[in-house]
Protein backbone atom coordinates (compact mmCIF):
# COMPACT_ATOMS: atom_id res chain seq x y z
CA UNK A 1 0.00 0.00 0.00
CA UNK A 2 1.95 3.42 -1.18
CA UNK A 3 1.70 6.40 0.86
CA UNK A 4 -1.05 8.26 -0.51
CA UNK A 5 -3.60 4.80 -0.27
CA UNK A 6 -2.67 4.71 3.15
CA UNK A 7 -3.18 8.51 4.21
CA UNK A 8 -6.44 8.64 1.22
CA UNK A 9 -7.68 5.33 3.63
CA UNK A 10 -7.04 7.00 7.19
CA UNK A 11 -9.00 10.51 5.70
CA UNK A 12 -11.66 8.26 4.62
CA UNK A 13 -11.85 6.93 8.31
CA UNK A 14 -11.76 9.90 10.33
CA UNK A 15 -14.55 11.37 8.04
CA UNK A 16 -16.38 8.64 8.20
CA UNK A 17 -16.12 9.15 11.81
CA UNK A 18 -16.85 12.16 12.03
CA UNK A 19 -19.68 11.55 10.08
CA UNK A 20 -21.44 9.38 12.41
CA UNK A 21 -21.01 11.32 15.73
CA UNK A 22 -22.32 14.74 13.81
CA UNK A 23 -25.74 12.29 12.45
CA UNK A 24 -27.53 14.39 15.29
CA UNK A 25 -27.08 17.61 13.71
CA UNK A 26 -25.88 16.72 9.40
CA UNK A 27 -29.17 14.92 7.29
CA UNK A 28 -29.21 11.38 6.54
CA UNK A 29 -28.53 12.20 2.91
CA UNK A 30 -25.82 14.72 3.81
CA UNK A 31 -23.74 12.37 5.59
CA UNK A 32 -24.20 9.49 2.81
CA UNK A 33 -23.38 12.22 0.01
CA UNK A 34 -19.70 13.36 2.73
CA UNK A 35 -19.29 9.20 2.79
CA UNK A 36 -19.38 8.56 -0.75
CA UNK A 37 -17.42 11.72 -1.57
CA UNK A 38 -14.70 10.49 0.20
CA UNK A 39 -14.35 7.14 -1.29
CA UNK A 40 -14.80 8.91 -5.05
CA UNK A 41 -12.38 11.52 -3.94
CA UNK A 42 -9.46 9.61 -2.25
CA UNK A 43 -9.80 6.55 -5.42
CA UNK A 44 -9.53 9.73 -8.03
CA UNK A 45 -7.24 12.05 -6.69
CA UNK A 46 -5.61 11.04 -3.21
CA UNK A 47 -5.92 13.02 0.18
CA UNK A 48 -7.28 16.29 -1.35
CA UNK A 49 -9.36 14.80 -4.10
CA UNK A 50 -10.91 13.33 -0.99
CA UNK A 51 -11.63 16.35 1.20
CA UNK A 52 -12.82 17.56 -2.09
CA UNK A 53 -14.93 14.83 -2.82
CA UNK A 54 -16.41 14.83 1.03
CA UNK A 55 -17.18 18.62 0.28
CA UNK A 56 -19.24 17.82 -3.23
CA UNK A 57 -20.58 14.85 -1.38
CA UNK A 58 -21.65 16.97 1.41
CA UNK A 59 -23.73 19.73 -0.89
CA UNK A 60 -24.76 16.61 -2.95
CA UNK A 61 -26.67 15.24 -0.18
CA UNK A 62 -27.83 18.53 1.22
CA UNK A 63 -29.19 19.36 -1.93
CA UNK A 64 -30.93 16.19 -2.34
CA UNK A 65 -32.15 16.37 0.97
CA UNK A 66 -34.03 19.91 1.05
CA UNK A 67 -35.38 18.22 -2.43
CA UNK A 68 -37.26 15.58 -0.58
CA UNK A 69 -38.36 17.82 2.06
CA UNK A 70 -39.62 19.98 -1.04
CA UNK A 71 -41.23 16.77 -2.82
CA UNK A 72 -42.77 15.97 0.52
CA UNK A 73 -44.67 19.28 0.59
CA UNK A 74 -45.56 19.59 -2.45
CA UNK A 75 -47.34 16.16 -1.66
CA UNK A 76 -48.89 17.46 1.16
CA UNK A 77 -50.09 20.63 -0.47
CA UNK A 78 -51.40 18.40 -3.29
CA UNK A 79 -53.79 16.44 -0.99
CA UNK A 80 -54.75 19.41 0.87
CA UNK A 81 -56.17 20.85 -1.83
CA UNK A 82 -57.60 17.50 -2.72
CA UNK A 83 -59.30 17.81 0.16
CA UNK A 84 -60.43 21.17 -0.17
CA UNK A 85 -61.72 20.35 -3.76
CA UNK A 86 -64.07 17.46 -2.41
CA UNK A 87 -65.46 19.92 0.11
CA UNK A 88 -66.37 22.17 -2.51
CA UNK A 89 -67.86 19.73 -4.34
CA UNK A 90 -69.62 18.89 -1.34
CA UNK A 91 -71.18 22.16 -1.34
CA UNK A 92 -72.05 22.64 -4.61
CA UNK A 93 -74.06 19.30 -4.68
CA UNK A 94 -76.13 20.04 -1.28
CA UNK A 95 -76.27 23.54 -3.33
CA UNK A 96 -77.58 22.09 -6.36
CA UNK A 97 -79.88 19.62 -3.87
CA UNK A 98 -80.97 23.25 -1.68
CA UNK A 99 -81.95 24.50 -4.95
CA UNK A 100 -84.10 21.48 -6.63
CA UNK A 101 -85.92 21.58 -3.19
CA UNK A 102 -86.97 24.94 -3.48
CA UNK A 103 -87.97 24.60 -6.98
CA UNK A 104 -90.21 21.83 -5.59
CA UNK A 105 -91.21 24.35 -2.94
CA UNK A 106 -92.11 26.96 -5.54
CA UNK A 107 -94.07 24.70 -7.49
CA UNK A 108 -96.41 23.31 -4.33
CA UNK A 109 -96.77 27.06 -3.53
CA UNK A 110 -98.00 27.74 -6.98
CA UNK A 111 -99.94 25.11 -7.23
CA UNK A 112 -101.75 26.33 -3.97
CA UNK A 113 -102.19 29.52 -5.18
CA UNK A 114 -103.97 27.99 -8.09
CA UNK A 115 -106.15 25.99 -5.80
CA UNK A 116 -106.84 29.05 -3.62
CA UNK A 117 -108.28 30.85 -6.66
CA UNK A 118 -110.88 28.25 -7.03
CA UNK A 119 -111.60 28.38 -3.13
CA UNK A 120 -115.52 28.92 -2.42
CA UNK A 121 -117.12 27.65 0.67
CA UNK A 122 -120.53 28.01 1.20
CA UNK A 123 -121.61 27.65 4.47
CA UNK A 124 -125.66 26.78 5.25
CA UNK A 125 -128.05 28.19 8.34
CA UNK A 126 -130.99 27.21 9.32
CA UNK A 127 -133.95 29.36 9.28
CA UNK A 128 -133.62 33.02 11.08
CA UNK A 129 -130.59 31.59 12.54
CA UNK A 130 -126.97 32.71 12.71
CA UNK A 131 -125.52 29.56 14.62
CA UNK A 132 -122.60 27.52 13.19
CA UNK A 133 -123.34 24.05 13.08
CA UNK A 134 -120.64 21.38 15.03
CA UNK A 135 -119.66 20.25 11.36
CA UNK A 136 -119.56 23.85 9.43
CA UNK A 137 -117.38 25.40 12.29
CA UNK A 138 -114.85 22.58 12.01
CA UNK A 139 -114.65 23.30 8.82
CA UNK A 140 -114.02 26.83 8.27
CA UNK A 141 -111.54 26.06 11.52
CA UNK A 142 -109.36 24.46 8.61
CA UNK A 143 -109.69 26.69 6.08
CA UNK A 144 -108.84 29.43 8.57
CA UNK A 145 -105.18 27.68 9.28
CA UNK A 146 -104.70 27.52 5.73
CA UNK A 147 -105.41 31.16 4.92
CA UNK A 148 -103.47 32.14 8.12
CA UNK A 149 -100.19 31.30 6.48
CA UNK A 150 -101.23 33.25 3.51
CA UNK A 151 -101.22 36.73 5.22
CA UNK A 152 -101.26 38.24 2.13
CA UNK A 153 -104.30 36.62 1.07
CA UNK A 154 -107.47 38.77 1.02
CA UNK A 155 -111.01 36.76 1.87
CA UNK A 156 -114.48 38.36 1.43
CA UNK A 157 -116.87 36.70 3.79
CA UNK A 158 -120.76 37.66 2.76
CA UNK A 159 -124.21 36.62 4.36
CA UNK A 160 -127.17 36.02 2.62
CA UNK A 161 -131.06 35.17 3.53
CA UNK A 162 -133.68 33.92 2.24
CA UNK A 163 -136.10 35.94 0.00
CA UNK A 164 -138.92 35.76 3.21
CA UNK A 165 -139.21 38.30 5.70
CA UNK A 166 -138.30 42.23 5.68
CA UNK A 167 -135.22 43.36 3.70
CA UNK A 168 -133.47 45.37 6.77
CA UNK A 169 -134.24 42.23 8.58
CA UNK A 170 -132.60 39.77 6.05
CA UNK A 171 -130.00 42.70 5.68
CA UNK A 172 -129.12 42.26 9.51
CA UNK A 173 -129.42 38.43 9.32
CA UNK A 174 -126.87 38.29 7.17
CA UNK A 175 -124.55 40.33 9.01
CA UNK A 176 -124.76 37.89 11.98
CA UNK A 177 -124.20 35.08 9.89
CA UNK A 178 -120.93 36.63 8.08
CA UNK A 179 -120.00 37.80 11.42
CA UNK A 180 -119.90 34.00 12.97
CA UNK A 181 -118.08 32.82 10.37
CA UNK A 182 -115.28 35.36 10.84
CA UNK A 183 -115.40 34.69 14.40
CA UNK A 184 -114.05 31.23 13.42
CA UNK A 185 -111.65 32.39 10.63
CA UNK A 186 -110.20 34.82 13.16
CA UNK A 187 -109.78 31.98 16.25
CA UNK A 188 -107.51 30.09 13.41
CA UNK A 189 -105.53 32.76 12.98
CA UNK A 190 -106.55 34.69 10.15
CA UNK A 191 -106.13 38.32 10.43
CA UNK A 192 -108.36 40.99 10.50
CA UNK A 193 -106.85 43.31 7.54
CA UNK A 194 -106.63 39.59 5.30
CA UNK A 195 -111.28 39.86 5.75
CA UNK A 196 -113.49 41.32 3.95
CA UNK A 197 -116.83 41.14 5.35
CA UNK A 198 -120.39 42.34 3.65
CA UNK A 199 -124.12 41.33 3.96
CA UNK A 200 -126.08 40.86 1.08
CA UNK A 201 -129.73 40.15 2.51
CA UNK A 202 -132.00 38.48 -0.15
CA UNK A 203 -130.22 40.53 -2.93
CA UNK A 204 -128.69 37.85 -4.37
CA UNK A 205 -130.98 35.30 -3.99
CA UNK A 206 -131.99 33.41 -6.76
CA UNK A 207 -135.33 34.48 -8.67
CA UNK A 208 -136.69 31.14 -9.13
CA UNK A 209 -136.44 30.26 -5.40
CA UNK A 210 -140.09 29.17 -5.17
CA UNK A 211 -139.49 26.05 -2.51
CA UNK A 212 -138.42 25.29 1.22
CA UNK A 213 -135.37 23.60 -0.25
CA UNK A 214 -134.74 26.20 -2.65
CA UNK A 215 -134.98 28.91 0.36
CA UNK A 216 -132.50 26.53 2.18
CA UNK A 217 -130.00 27.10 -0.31
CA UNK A 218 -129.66 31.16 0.58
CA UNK A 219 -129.64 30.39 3.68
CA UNK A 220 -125.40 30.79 4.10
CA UNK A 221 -122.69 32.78 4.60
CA UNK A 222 -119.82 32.32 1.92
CA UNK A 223 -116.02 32.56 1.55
CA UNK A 224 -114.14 33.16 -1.38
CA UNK A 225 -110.48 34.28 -2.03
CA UNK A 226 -110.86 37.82 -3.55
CA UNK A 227 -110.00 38.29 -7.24
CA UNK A 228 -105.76 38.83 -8.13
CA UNK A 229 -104.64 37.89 -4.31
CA UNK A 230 -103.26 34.81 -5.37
CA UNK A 231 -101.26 36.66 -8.15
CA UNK A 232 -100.46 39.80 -5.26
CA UNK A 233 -99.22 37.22 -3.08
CA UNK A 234 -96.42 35.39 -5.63
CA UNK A 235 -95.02 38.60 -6.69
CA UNK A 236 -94.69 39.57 -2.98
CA UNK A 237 -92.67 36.51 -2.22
């Protein structure tokens, strides 16, 4: 073995050395990169080809080590906006769900307000009587709730009588008869600026009312959704 082997070998030993008590402070790939430096160095060009090859050896495995580090973030960065991209997506589909929903929302509600135009409800009295029967209150009690939630819905309530008797006292008859079926409407909630409320005696009552069953039919008090409400309420919404 010829001099420069021998002091090439002992350089490569003490770095080597060195090396290994510094692995608390130098990277893994640094210290293979000074290791492997060495060996190159001291085989190509004796004692300074290998402090020359521990020094290339040393920035080789820096440099390869802050490029992991780098590659390792760049992974994490990639699935973290992975992640954030599935959350979005998330969103947009209970968006797009949020939306169909209230499509199907808008359609029941129109729909309703369709039904609501065609809303009459006649209810009947008996003779000089203003009294809600069990059945006719329970009734109106429903249709009530329902125009409740439609507080923009306007509802003309009118009484009517028979063609007998005196027309100031069919006049006042059918006030009493409109006024219990608002009494009703209001209990469920309707409002009183959503009523309309007129008496209409035997006005309207029909000309070829000749029978008791035919006088039994003007006997009531009806309810009817006034004209363009429906339409008032959708463009209010």
């Amino acid at each position: 073995m010829n001099i420069r082997t021998t002091i090439a070998t002992l350089l490569i030993a003490s770095a080597l050395s060195s090396t290994a008590g510094a692995a608390e402070t130098a990277s893994r790939q640094e210290n293979i990169g000074v290791g492997s430096g060495l060996v190159i160095g001291a085989l190509a060009g004796g004692p300074f080809g290998a402090i020359a090859g521990a020094a290339a050896g040393a920035w080789l495995g820096d440099h390869y080590s802050k490029s992991e580090k780098q590659r390792m973030q760049l992974e994490r960065d990639v699935s973290a906006q992975a992640a954030k991209n599935a959350e979005l997506s998330t969103r947009l589909a209970d968006a797009g769900r949020l939306d169909a929903e209230r499509a199907r929302a808008n359609a029941r509600y129109e729909h309703l307000v369709a039904d609501l135009h065609r809303l009459e409800s006649d209810v009947p009295f008996k003779t000089n009587e203003a009294v809600l029967s069990t059945t006719a209150a329970e009734h109106l009690r429903v249709l009530g709730t329902v125009l409740a939630g439609l507080p923009q819905a306007k509802v003309r309530v009118s009484g009517f009588a028979d063609p007998r008797g005196s027309e100031a006292g069919n006049m006042a008859l059918s006030k009493r008869r409109a006024d219990a079926v608002v009494a009703v409407l209001s209990e469920a909630g309707v409002r009183s600026d959503q009523l309309v409320i007129d008496a209409r005696g035997a006005g309207d009552a029909s000309p070829d009312a000749m029978t008791l069953d035919d006088f039994a039919l003007e006997r009531r008090a009806s309810v009817r959704l006034e004209p363009n409400s429906g339409e008032a309420m959708s463009a209010q919404r």
